[in-house]
C-alpha atoms as a PDB file:
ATOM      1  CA  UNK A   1      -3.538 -10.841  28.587  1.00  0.00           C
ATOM      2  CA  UNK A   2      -6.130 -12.772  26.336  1.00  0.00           C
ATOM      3  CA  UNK A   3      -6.079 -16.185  25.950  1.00  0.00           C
ATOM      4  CA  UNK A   4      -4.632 -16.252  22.619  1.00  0.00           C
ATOM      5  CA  UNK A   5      -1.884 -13.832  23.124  1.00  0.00           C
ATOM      6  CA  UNK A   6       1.807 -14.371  22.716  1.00  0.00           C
ATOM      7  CA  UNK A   7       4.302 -13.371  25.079  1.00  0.00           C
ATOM      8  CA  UNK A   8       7.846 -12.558  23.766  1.00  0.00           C
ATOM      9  CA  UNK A   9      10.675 -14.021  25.116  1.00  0.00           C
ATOM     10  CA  UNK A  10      13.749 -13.019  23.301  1.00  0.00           C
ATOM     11  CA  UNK A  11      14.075 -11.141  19.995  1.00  0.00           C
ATOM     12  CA  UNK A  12      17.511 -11.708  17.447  1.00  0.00           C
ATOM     13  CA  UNK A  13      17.628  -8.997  14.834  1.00  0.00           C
ATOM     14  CA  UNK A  14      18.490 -10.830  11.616  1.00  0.00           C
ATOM     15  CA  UNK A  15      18.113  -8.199   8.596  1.00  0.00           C
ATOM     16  CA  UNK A  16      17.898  -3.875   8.589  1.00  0.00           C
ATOM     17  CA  UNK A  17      17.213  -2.447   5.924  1.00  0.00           C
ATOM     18  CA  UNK A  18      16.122   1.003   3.750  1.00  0.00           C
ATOM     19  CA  UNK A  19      12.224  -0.716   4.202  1.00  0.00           C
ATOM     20  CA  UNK A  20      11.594  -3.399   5.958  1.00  0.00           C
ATOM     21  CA  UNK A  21      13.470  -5.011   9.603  1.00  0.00           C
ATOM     22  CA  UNK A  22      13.523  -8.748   9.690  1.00  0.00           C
ATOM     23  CA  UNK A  23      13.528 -10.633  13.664  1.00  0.00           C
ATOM     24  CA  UNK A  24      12.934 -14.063  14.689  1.00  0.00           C
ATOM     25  CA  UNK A  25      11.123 -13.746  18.127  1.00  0.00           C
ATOM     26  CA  UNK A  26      10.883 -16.729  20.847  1.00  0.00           C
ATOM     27  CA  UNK A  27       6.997 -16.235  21.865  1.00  0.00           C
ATOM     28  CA  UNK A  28       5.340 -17.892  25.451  1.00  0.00           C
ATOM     29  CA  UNK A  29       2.362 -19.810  23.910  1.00  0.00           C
ATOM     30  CA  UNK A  30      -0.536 -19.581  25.819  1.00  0.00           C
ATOM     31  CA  UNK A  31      -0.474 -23.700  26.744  1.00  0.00           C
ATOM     32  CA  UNK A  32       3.025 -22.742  28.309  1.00  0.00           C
ATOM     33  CA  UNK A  33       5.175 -23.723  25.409  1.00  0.00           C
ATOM     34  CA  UNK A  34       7.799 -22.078  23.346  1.00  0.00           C
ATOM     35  CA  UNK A  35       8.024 -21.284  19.817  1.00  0.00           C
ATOM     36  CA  UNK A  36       9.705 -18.947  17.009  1.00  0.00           C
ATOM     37  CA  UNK A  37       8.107 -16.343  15.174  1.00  0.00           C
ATOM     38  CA  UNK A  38       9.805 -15.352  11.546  1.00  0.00           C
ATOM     39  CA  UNK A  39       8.858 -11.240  11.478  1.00  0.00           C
ATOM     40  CA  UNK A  40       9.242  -8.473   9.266  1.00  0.00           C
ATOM     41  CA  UNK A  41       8.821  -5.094  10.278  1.00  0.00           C
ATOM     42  CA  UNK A  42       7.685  -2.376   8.145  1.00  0.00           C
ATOM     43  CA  UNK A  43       6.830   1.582   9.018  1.00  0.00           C
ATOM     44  CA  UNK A  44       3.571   1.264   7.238  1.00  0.00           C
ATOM     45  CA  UNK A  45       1.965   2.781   3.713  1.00  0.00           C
ATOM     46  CA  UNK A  46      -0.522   4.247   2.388  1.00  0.00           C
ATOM     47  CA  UNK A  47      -2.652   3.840  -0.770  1.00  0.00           C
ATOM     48  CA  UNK A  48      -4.398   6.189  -2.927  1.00  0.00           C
ATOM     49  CA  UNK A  49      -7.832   5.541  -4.681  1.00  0.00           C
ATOM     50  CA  UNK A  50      -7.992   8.393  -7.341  1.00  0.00           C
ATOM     51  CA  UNK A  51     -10.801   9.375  -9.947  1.00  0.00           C
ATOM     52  CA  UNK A  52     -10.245  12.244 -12.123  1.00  0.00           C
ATOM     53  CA  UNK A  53     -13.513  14.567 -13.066  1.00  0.00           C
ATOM     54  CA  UNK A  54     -14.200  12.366 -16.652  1.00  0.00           C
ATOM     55  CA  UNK A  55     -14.674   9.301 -14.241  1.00  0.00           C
ATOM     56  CA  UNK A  56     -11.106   7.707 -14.712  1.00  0.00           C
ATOM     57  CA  UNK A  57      -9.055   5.643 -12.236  1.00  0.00           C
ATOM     58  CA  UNK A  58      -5.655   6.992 -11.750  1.00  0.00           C
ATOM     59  CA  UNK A  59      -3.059   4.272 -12.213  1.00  0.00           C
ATOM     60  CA  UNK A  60       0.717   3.600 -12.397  1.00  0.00           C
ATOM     61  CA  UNK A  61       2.302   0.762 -14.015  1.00  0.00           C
ATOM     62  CA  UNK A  62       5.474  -0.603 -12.930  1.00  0.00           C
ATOM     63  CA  UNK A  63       7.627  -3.322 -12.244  1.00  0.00           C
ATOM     64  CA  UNK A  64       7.748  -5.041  -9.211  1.00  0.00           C
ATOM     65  CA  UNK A  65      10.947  -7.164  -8.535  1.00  0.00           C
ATOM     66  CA  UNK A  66       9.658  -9.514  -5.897  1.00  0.00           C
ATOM     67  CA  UNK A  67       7.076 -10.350  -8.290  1.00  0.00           C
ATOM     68  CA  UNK A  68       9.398 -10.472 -11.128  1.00  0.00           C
ATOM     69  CA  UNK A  69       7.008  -8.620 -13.848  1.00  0.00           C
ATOM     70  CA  UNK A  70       5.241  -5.239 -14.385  1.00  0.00           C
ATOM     71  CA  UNK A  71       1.699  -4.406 -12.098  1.00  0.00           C
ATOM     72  CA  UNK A  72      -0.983  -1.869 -12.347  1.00  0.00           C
ATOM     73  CA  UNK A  73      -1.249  -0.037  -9.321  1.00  0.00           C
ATOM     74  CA  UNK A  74      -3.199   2.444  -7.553  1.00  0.00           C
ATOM     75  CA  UNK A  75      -0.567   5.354  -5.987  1.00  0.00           C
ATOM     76  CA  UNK A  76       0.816   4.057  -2.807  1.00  0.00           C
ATOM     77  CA  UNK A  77       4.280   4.582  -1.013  1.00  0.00           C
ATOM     78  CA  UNK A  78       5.677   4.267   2.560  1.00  0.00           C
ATOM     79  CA  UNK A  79       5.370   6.036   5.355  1.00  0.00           C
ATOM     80  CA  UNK A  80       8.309   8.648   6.222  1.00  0.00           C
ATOM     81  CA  UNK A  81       9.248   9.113   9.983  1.00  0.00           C
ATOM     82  CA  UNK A  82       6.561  11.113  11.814  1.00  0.00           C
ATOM     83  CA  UNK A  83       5.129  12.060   8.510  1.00  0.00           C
ATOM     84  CA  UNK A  84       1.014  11.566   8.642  1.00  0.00           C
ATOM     85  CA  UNK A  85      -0.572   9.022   6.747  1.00  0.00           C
ATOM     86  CA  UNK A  86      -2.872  11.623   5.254  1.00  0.00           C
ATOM     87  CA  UNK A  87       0.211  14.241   3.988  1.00  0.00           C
ATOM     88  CA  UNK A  88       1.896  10.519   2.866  1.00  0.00           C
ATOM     89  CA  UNK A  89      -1.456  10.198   0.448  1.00  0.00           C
ATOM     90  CA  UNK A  90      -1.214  13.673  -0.489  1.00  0.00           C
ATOM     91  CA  UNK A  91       2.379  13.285  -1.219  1.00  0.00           C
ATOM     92  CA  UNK A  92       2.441  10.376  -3.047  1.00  0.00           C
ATOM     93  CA  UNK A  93      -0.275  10.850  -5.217  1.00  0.00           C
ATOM     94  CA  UNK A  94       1.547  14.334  -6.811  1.00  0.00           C
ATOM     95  CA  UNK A  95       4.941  12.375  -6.811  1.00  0.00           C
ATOM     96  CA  UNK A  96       3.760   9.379  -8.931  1.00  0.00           C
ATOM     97  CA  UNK A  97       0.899  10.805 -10.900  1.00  0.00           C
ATOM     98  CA  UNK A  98       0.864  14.685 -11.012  1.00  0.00           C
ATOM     99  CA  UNK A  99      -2.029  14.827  -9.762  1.00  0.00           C
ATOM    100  CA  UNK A 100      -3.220  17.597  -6.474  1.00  0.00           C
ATOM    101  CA  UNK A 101      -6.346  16.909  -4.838  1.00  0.00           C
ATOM    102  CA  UNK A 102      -8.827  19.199  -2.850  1.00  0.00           C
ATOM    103  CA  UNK A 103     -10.271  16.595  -0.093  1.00  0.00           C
ATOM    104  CA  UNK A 104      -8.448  13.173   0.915  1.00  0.00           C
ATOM    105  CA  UNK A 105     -10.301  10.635   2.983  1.00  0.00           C
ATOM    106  CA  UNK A 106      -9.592   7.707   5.019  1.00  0.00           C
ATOM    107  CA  UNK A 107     -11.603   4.970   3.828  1.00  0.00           C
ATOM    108  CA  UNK A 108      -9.978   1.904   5.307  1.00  0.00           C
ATOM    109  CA  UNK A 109      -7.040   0.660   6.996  1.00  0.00           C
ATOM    110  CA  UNK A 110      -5.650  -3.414   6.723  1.00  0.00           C
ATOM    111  CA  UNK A 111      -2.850  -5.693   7.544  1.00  0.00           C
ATOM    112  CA  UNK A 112      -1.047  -6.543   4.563  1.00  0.00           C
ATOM    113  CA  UNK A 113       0.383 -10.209   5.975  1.00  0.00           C
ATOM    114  CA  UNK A 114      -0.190 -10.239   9.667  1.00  0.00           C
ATOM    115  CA  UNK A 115       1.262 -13.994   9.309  1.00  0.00           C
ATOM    116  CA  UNK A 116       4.360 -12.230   8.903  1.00  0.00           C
ATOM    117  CA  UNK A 117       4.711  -8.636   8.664  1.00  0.00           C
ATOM    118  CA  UNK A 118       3.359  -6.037  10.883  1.00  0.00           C
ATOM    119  CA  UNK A 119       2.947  -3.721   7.484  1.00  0.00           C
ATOM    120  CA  UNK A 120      -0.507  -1.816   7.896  1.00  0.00           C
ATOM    121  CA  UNK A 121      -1.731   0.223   4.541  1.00  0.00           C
ATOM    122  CA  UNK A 122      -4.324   3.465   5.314  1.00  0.00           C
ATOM    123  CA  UNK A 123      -6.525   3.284   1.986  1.00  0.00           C
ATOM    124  CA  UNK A 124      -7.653   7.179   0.754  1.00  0.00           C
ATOM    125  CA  UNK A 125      -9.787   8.204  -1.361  1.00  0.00           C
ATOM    126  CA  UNK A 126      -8.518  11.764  -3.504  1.00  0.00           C
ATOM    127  CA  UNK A 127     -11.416  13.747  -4.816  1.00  0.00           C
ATOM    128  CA  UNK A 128     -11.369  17.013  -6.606  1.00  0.00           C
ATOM    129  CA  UNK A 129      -8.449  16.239  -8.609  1.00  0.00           C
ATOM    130  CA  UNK A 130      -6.296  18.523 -10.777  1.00  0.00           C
ATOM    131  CA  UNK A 131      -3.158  17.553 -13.243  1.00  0.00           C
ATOM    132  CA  UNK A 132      -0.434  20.080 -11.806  1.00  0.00           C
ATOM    133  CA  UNK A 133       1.963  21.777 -15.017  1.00  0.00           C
ATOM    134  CA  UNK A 134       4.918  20.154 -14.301  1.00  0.00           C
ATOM    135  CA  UNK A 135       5.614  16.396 -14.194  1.00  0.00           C
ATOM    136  CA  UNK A 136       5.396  13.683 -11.925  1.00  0.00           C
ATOM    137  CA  UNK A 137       8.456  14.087  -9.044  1.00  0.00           C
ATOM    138  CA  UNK A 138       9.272  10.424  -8.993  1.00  0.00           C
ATOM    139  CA  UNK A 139      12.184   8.588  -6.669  1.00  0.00           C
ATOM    140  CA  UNK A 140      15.495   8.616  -8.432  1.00  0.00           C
ATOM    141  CA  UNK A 141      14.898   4.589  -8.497  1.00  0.00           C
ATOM    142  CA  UNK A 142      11.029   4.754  -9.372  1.00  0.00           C
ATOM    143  CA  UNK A 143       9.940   3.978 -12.667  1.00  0.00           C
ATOM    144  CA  UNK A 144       6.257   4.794 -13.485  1.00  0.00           C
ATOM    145  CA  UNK A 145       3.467   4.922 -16.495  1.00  0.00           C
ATOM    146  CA  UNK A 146       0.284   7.057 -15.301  1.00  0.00           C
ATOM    147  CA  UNK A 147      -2.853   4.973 -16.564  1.00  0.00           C
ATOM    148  CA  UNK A 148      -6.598   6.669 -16.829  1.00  0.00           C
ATOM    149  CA  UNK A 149      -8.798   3.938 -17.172  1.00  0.00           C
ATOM    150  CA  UNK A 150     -12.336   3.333 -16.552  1.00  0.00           C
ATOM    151  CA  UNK A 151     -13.298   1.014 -14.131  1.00  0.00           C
ATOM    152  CA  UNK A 152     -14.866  -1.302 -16.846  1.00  0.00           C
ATOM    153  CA  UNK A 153     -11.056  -1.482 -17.659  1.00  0.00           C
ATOM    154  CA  UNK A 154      -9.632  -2.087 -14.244  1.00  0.00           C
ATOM    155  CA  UNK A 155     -11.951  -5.417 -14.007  1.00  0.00           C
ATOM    156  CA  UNK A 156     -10.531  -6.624 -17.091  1.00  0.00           C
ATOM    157  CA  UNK A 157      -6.798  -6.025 -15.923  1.00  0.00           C
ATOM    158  CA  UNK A 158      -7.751  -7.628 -12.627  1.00  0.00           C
ATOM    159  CA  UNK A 159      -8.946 -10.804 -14.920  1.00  0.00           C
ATOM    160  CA  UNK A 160      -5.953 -10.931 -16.884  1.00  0.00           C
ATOM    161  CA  UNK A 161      -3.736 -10.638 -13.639  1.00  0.00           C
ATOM    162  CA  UNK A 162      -2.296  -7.257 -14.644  1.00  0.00           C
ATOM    163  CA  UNK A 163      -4.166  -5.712 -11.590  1.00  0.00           C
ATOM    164  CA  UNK A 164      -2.953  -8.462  -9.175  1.00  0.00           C
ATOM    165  CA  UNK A 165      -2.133  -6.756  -5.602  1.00  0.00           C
ATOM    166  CA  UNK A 166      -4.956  -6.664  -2.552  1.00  0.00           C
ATOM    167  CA  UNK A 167      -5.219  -2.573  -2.242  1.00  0.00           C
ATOM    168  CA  UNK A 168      -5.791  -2.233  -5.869  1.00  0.00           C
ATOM    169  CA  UNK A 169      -8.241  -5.094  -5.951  1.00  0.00           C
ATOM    170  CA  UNK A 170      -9.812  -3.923  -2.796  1.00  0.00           C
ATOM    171  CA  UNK A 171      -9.859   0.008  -4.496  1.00  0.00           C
ATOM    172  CA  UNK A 172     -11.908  -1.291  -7.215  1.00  0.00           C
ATOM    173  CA  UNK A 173     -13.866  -3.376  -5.301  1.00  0.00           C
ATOM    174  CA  UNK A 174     -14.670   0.088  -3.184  1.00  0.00           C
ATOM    175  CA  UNK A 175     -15.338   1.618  -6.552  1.00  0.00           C
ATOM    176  CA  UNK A 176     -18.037  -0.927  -7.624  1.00  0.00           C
ATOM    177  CA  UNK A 177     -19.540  -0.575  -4.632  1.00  0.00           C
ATOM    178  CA  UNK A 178     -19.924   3.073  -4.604  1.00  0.00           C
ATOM    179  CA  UNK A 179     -21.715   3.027  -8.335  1.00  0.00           C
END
């Protein structure tokens, strides 16, 4: 045990749904004291830095109800049950974009909230992309616009808060970087 860890006591389920799992846990703190922790539990996601041939960031707009308004994104979805995080990547880039890839690389992995949520998001990187013939195979309740933007672009929607989640700040942060 390390000297900052933890110990659970007790946990009360208080919420299951389609996504996340919300618990209240009673933790052993390590001065010997009691407290509650407020938890959500998610089965994790991925994220999908694409760039088409011409030097274009793939994109999706949408709205986001927690937010209450309408984000650029980079492709991203949750993880299935014992599905890979790489074939996740793979998959959700074709279902939101139309877009198949030749090579898909890990480039990072990162705790979303870990105040909060145990949500971790594996951050690929699609190269050697090519626009399938048919359209985008979208969830019945998923409502996208593909964007091809340059990344001159994407630091202008991250000023005027259109780009306003971490993995799509930190994908074009990894962009600038690679220049």
């Amino acid at each position: 045990m390390n000297k900052f860890e933890e110990r659970t006591i007790g946990t009360t389920p208080i919420f299951s749904g389609k996504v996340i799992k919300v618990q209240v846990d009673e933790v052993a703190l390590p001065n010997g004291a009691t407290s509650k922790r407020e938890l959500v539990k998610h089965p994790g996601a991925v994220a999908v830095i694409a760039v088409t041939n011409e030097g274009k960031i793939v994109l999706v707009e949408q709205y986001r109800k927690a937010m209450e308004k309408t984000l650029v994104e980079i492709p991203a979805g949750k993880l299935e049950p014992g599905e890979a995080p790489e074939m996740t990547a793979v998959r959700e880039l074709e279902e939101e974009t139309g877009y198949i890839c030749d090579e898909i690389k890990l480039i990072a992995s990162f705790y979303t909230s870990p105040g909060f949520a145990d949500e971790i998001v594996y951050l690929y990187e699609a190269t050697g992309l090519k626009k399938k013939e048919d359209k985008a195979a979208l969830d019945e309740d998923e409502f996208v616009e593909l964007m091809e933007i340059t990344l001159e672009e994407a630091l202008q929607l991250i000023e005027e808060q259109r780009i306003h989640d971490a993995k799509t700040i930190m994908a074009v942060q990894y962009l600038q970087l690679k220049k």
